[in-house]
C-alpha atoms as a PDB file:
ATOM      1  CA  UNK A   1     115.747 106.583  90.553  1.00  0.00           C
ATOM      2  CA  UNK A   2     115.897 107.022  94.762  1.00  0.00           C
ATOM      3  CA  UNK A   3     114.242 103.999  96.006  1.00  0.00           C
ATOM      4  CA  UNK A   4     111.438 104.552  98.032  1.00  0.00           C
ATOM      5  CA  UNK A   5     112.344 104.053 102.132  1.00  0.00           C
ATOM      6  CA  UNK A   6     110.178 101.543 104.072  1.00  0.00           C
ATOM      7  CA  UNK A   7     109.491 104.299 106.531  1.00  0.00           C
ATOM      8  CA  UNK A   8     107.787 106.049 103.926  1.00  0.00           C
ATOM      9  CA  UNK A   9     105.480 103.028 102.976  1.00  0.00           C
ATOM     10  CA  UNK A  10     104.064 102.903 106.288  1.00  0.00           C
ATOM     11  CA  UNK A  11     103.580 106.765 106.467  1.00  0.00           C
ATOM     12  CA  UNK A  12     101.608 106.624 102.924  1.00  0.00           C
ATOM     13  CA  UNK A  13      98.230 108.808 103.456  1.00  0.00           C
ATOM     14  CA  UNK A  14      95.103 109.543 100.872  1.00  0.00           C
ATOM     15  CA  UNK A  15      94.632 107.442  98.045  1.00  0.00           C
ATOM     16  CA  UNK A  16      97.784 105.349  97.559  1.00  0.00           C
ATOM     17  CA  UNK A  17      97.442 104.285 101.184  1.00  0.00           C
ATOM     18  CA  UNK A  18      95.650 101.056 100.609  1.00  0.00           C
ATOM     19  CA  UNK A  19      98.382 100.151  97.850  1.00  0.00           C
ATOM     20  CA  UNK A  20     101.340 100.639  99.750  1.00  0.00           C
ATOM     21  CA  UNK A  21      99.492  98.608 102.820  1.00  0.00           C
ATOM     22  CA  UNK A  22      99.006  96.066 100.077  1.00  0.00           C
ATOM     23  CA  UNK A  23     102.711  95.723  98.615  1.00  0.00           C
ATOM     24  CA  UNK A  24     103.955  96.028 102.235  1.00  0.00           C
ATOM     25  CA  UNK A  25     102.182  93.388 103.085  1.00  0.00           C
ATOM     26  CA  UNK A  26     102.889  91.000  99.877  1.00  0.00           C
ATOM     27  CA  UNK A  27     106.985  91.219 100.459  1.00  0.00           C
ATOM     28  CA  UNK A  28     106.807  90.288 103.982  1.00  0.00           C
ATOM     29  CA  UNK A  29     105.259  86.970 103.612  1.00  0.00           C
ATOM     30  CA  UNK A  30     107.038  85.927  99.740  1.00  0.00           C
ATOM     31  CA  UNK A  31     110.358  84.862  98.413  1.00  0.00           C
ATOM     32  CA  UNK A  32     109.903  86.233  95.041  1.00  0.00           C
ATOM     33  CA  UNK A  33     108.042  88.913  93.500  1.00  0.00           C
ATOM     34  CA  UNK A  34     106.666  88.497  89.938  1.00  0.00           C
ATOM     35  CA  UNK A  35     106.083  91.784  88.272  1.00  0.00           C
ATOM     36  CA  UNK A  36     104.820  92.780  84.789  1.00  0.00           C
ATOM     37  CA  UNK A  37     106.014  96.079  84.959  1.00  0.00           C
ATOM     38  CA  UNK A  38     106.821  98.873  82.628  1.00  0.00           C
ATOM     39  CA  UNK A  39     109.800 100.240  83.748  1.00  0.00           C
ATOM     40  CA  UNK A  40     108.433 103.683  85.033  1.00  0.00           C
ATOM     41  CA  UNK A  41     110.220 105.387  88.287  1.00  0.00           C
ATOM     42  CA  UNK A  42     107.727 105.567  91.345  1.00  0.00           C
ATOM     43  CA  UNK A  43     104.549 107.904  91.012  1.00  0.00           C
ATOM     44  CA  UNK A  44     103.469 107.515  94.543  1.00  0.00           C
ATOM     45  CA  UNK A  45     103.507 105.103  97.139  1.00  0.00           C
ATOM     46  CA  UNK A  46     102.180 101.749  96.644  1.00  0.00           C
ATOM     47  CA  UNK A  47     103.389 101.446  92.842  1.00  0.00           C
ATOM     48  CA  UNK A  48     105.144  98.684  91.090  1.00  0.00           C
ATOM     49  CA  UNK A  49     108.584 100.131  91.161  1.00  0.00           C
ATOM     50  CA  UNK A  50     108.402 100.605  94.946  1.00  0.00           C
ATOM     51  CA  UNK A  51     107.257  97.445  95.749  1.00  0.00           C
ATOM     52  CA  UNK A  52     110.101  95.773  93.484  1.00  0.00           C
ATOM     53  CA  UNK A  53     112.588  98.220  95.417  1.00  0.00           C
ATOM     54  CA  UNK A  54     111.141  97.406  98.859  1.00  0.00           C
ATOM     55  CA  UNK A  55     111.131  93.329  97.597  1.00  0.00           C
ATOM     56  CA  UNK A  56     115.015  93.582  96.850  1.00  0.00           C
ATOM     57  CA  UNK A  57     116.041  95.589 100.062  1.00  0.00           C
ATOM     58  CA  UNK A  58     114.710  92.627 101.894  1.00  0.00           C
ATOM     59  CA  UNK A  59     116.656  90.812 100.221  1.00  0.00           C
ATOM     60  CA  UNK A  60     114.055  88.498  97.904  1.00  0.00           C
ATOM     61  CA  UNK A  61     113.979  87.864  93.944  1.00  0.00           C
ATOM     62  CA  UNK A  62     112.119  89.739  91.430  1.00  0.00           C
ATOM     63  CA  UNK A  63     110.932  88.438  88.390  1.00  0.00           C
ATOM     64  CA  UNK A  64     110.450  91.231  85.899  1.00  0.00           C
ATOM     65  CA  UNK A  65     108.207  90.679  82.758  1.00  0.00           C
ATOM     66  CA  UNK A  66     108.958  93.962  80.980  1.00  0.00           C
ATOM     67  CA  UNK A  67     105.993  95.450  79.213  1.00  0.00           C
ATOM     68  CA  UNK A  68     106.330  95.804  75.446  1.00  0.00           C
ATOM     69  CA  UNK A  69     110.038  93.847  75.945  1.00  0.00           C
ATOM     70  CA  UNK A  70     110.661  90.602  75.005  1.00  0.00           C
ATOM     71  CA  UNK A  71     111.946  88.123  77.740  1.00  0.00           C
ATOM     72  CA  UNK A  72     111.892  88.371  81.342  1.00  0.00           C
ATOM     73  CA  UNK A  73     114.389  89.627  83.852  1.00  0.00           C
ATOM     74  CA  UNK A  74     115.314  87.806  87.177  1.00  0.00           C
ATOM     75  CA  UNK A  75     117.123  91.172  89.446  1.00  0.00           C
ATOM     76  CA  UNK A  76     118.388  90.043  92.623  1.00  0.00           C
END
């Protein structure tokens, strides 16, 4: 899965536009990003797997709770 560029966050348009403002705007001001995610590659901008992506290029934690898996993963 290509991660999703920053670059492209900031030119999201139509209806994911107010997500990807929204995740942007969550991993520049946190540490860590808890997720419950299901493991799905990006669908558009603003999603949970580009958000996670965008979280780990800056360098900060995720905490993964994998839907329908037991445990939770820390990726760093």
């Amino acid at each position: 899965v290509r991660p999703i560029r920053a670059e492209e966050v900031d030119e999201a348009h139509g209806p994911a536009a107010p997500y990807a403002a929204v995740g942007r705007a969550l991993i520049e001001r946190a540490d860590l990003l808890l997720c419950v995610w299901n493991g799905s590659p990006p669908r558009g901008p603003g999603g949970t797997s580009e958000v996670a992506a965008l979280m780990l290029e800056r360098g900060g934690l995720v905490l993964w709770i994998a839907v329908g898996a037991p445990g939770v993963k820390l990726v760093a």
